[in-house]
C-alpha atoms as a PDB file:
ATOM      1  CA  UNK A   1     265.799  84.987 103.606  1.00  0.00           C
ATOM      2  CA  UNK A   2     264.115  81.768 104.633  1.00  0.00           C
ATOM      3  CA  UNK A   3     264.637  80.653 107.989  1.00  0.00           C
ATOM      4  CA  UNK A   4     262.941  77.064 108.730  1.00  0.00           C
ATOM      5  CA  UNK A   5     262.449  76.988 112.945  1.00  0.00           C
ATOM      6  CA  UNK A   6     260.831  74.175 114.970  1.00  0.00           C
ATOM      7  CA  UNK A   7     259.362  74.127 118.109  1.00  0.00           C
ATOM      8  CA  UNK A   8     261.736  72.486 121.222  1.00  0.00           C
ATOM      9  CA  UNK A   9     258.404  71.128 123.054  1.00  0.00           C
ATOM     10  CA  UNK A  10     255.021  69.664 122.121  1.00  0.00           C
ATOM     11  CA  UNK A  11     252.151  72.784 121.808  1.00  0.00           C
ATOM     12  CA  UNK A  12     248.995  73.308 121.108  1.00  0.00           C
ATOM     13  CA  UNK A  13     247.855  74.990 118.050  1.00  0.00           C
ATOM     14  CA  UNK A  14     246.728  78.208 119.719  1.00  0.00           C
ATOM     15  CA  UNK A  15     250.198  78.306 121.140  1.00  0.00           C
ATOM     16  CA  UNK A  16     252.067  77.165 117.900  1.00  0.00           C
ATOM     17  CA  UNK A  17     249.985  80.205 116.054  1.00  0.00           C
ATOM     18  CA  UNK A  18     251.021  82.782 118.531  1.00  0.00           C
ATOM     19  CA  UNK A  19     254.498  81.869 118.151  1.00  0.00           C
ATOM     20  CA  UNK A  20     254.055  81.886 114.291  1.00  0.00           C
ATOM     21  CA  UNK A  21     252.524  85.409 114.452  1.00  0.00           C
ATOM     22  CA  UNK A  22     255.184  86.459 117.434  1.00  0.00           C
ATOM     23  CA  UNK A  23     257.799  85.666 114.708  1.00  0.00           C
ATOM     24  CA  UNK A  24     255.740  87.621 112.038  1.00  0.00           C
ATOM     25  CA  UNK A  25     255.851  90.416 113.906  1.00  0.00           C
ATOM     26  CA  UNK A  26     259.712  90.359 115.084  1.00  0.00           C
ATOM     27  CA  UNK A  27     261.084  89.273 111.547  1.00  0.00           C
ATOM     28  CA  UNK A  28     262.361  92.346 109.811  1.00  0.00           C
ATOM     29  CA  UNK A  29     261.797  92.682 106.267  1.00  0.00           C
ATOM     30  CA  UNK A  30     263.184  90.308 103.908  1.00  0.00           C
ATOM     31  CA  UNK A  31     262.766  87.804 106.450  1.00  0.00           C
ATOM     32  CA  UNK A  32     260.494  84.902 106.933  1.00  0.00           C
ATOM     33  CA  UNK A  33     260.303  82.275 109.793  1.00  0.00           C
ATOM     34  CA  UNK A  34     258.506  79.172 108.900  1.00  0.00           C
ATOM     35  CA  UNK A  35     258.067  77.867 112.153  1.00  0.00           C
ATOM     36  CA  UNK A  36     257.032  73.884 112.583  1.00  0.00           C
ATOM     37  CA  UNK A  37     255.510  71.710 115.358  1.00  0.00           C
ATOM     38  CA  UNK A  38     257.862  69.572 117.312  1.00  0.00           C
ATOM     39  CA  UNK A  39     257.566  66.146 116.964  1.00  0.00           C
ATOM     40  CA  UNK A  40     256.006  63.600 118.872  1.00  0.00           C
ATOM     41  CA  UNK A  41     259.140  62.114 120.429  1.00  0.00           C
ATOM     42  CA  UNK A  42     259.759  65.791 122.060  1.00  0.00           C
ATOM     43  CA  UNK A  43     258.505  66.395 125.241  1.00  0.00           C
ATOM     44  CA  UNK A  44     255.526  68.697 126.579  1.00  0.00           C
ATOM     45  CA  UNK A  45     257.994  71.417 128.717  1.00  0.00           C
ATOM     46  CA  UNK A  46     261.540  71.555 129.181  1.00  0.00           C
ATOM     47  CA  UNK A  47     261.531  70.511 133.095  1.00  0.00           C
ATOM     48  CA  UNK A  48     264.391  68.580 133.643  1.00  0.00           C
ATOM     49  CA  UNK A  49     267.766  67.599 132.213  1.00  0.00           C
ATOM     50  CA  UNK A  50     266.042  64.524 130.481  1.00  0.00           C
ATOM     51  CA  UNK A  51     263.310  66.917 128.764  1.00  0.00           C
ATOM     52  CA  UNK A  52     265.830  69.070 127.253  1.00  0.00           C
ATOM     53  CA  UNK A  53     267.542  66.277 125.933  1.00  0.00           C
ATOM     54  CA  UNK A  54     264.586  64.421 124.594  1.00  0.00           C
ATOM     55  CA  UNK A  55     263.924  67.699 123.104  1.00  0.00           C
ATOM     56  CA  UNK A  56     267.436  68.244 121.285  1.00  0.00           C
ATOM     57  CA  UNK A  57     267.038  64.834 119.912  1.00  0.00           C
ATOM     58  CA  UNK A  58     263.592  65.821 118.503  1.00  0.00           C
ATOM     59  CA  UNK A  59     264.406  69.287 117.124  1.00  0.00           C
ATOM     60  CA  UNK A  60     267.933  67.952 115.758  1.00  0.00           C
ATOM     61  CA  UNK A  61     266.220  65.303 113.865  1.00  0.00           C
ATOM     62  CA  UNK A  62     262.863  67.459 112.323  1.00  0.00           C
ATOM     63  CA  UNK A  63     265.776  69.571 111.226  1.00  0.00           C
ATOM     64  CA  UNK A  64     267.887  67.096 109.889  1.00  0.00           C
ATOM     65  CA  UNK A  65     264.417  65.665 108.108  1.00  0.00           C
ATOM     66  CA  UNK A  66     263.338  69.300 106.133  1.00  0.00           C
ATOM     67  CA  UNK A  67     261.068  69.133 104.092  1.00  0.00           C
ATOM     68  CA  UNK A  68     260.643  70.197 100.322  1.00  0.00           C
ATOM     69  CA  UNK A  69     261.067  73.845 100.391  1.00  0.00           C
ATOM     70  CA  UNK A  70     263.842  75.543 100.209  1.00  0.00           C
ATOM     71  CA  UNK A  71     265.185  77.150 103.084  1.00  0.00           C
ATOM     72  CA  UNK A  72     267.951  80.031 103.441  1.00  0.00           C
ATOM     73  CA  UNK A  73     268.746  78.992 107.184  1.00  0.00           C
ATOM     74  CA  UNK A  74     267.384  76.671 110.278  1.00  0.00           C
ATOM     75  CA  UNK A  75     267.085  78.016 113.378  1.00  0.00           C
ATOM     76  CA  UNK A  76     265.560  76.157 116.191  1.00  0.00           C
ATOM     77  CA  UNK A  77     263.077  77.694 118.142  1.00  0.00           C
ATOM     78  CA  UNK A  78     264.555  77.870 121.617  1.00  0.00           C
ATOM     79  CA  UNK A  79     266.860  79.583 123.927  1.00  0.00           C
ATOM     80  CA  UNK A  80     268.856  76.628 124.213  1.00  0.00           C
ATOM     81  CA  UNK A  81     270.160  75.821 120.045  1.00  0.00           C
ATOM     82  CA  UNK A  82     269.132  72.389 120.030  1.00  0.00           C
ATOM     83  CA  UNK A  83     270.846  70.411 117.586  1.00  0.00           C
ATOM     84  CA  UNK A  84     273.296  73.408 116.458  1.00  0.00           C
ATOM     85  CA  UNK A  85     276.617  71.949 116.406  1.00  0.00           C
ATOM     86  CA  UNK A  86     279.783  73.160 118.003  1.00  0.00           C
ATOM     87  CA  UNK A  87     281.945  72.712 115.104  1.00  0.00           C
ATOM     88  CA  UNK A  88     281.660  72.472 111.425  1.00  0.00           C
ATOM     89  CA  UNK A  89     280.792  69.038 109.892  1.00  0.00           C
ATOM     90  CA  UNK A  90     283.439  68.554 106.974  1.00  0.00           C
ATOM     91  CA  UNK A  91     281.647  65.514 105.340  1.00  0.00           C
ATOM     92  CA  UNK A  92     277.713  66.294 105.805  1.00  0.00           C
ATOM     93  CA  UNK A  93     275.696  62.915 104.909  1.00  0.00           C
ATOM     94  CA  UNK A  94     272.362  64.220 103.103  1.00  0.00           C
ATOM     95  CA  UNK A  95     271.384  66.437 100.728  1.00  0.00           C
ATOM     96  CA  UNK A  96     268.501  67.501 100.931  1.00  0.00           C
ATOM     97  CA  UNK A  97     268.505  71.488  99.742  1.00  0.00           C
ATOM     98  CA  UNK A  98     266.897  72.575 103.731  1.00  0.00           C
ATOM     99  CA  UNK A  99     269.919  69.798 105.639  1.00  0.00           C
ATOM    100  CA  UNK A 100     272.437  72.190 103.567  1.00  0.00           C
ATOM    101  CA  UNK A 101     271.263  75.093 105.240  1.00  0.00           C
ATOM    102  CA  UNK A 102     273.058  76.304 107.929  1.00  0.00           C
ATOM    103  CA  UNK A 103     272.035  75.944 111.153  1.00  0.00           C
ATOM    104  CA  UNK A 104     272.056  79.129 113.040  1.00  0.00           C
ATOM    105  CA  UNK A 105     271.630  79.413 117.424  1.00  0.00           C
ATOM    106  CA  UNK A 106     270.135  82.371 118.548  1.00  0.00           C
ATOM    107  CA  UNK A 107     271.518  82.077 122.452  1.00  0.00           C
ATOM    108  CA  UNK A 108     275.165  81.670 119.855  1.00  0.00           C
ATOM    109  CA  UNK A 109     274.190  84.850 117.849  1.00  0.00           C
ATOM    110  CA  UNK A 110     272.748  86.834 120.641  1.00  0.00           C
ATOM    111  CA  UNK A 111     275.467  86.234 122.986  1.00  0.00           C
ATOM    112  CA  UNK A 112     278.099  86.306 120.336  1.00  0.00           C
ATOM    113  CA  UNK A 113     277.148  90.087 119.338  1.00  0.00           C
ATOM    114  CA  UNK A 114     276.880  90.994 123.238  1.00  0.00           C
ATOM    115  CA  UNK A 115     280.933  89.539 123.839  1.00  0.00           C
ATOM    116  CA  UNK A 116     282.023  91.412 120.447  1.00  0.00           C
ATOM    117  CA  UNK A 117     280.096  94.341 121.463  1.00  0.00           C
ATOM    118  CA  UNK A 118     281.988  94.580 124.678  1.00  0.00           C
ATOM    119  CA  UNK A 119     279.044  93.679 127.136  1.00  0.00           C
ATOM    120  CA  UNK A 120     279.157  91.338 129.695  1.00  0.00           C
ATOM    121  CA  UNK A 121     275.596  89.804 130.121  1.00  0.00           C
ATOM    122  CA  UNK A 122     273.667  88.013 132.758  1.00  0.00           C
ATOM    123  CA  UNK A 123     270.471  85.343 131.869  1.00  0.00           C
ATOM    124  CA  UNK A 124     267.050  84.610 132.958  1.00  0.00           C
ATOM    125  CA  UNK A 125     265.413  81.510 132.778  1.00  0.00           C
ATOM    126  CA  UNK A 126     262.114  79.949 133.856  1.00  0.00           C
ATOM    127  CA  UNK A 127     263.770  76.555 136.165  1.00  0.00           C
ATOM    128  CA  UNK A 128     266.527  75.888 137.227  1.00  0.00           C
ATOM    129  CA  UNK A 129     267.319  73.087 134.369  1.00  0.00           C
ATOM    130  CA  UNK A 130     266.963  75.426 131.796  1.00  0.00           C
ATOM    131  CA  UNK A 131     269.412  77.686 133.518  1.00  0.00           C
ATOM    132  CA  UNK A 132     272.358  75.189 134.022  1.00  0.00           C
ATOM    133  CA  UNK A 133     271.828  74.229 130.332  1.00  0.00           C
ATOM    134  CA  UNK A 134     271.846  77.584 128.920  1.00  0.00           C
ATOM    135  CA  UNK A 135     275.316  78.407 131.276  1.00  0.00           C
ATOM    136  CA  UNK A 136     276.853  75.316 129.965  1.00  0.00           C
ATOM    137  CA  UNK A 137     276.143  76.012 126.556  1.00  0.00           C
ATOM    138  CA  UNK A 138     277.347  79.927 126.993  1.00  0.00           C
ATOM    139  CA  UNK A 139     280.425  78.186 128.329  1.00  0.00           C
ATOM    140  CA  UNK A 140     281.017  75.922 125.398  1.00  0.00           C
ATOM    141  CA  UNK A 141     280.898  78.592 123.358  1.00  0.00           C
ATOM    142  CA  UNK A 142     283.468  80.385 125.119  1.00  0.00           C
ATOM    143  CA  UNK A 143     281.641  82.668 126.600  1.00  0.00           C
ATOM    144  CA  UNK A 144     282.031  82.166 130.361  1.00  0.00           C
ATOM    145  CA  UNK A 145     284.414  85.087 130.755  1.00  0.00           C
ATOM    146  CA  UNK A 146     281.486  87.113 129.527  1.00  0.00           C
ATOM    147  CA  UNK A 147     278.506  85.452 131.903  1.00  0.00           C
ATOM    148  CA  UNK A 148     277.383  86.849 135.083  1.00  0.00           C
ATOM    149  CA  UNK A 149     275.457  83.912 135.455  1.00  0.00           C
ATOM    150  CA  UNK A 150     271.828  82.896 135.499  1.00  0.00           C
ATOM    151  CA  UNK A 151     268.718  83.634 137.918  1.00  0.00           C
ATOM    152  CA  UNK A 152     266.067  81.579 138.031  1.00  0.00           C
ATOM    153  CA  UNK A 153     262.167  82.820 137.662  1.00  0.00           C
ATOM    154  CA  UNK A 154     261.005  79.766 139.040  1.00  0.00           C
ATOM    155  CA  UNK A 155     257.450  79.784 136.689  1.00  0.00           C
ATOM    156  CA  UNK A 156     255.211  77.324 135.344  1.00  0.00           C
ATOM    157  CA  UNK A 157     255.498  76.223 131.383  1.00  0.00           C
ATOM    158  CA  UNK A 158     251.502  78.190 130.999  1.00  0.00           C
ATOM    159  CA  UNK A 159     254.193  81.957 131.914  1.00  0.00           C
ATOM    160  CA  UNK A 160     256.177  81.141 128.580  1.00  0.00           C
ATOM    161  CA  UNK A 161     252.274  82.617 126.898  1.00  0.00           C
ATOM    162  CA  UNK A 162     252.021  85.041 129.619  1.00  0.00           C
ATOM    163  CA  UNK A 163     253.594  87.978 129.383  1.00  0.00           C
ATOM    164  CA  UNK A 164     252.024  90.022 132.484  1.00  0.00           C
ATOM    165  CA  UNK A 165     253.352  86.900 134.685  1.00  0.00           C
ATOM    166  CA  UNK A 166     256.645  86.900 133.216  1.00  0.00           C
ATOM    167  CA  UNK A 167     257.544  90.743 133.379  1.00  0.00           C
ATOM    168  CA  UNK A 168     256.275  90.650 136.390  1.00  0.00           C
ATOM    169  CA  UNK A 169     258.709  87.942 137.117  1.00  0.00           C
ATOM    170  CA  UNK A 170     261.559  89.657 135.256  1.00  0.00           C
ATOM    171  CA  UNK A 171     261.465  92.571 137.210  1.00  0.00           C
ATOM    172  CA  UNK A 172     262.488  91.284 140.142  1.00  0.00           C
ATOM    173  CA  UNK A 173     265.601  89.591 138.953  1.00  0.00           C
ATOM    174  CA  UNK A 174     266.781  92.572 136.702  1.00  0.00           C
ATOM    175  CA  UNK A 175     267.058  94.450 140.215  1.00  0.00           C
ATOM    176  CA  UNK A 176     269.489  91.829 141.703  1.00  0.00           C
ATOM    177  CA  UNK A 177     271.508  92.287 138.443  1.00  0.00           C
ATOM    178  CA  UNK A 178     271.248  95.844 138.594  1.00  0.00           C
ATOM    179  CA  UNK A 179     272.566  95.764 142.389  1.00  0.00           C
ATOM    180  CA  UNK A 180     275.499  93.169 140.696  1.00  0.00           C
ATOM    181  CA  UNK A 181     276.380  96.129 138.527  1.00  0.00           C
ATOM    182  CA  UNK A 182     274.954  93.770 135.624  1.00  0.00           C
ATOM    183  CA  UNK A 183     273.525  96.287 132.492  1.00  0.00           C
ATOM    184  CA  UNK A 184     272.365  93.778 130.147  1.00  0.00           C
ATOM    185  CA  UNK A 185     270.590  90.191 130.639  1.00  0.00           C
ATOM    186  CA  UNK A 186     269.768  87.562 127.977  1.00  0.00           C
ATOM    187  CA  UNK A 187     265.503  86.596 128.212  1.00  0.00           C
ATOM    188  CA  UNK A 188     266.056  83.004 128.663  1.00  0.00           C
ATOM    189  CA  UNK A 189     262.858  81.512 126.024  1.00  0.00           C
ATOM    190  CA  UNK A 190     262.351  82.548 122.808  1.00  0.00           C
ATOM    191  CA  UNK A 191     258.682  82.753 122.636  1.00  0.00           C
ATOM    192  CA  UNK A 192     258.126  85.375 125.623  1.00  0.00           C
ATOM    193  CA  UNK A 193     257.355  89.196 124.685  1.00  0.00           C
ATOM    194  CA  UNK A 194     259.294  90.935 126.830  1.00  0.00           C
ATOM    195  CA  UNK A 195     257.841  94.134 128.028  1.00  0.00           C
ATOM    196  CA  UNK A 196     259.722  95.170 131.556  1.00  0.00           C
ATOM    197  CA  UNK A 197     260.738  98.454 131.882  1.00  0.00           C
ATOM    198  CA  UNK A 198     264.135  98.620 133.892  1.00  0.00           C
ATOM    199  CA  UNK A 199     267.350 100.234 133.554  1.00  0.00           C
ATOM    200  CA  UNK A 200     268.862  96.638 132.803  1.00  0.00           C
ATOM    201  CA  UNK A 201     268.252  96.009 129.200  1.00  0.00           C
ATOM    202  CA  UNK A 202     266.376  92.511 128.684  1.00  0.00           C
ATOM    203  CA  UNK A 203     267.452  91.091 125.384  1.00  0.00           C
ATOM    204  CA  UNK A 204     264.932  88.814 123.723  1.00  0.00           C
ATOM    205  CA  UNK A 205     267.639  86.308 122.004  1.00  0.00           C
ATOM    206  CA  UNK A 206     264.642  85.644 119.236  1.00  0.00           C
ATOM    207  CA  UNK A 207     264.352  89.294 117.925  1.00  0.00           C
ATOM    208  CA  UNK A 208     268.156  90.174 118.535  1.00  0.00           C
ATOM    209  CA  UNK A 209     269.151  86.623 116.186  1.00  0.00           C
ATOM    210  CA  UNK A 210     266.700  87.705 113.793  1.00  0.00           C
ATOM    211  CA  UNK A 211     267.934  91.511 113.459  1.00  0.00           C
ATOM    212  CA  UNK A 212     271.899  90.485 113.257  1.00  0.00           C
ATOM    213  CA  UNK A 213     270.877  87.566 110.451  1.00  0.00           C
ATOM    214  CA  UNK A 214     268.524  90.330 108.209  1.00  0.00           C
ATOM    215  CA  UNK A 215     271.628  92.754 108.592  1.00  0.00           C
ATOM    216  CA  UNK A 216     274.442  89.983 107.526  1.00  0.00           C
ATOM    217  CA  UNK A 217     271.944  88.556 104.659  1.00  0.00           C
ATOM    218  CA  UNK A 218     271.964  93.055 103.152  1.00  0.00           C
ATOM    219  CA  UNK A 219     275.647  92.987 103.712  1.00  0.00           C
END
């Protein structure tokens, strides 16, 4: 299984390489992530309503623009599934062999598995625009029965490539979940490794989409 990803903001290439190696090291086998940069229209951090949607309109159209090889799946690489629709297109207008590929969310698949699995989840993001964005899209989904909502980290972009910082962070809001009675919390970026020991799980959306897509592709 090829999975073609691209980047939701603007990165340097010591950044783009340790997201290329983080998804090396999360894809199971069988599966490869062939993660691209984002293009120049996209913005540098997703800080406000207008960057995220200057950065769906980049990702939606790198996707929509593949390139020659073929790819099993596209997956964008963000919390936030830019440019995965809502509903099926019936009458898809190119045809390239990557635009046939489905485009797969992993915020849709992770949160998808946690409603059929029974578990009502809670979210962490790193501002406040990325949270109402990611609870608006949970709710479009149809998942807002299933949401306990979203707390806020309040970190710079340079935490995304910080993991000490952003456990750190983490471990703070995981208690006020655990004092809601919450048990399991969505990691709001797909690029962070999560390492926070707490009795709230913290799912990272990029290894759980990855996991459910290598078990459907040996089914």
């Amino acid at each position: 299984m090829k999975i073609l990803s691209v980047t939701p903001v603007r990165v340097g290439e010591s950044e783009l390489a340790r997201r290329r190696e983080r998804y090396r090291r999360l894809s199971p086998p069988g599966v490869e992530v062939h993660l691209e940069p984002a293009g120049t229209g996209a913005p540098t951090e997703l800080a406000t309503h207008d960057d995220i949607a200057a950065s769906t309109a980049s990702v939606t159209g790198t996707l929509a623009a593949a390139g020659t090889d073929a790819h099993t799946l596209r997956m964008p690489d963000c919390v936030l599934d830019p440019g995965v629709p809502l509903t099926p297109d019936p009458s898809p207008t190119t045809t390239s062999r990557d635009a046939c590929a489905p485009v797969v969310g992993m915020l849709r698949l992770t949160a998808s598995h946690l409603v059929a699995t029974g578990r009502p989840f809670g979210a962490v993001t790193r501002n406040p625009a990325i949270g109402q964005a990611l609870a608006a899209l949970l709710d479009a989904y149809g998942h807002g029965p299933w949401f306990a909502g979203v707390t806020t980290l309040d970190l710079d972009f340079d935490a995304v490539s910080d993991a000490a910082a952003w456990n750190d962070a983490v471990r703070g809001a995981l208690d006020g979940f655990a004092a809601r009675g919450v048990t399991t919390v969505i990691n709001g970026c797909s690029a962070v490794d999560t390492q926070a020991p707490h009795p709230v799980r913290l799912v990272d959306p990029a290894e759980t989409a990855l996991r459910l897509l290598a078990a459907e592709g040996a089914a």
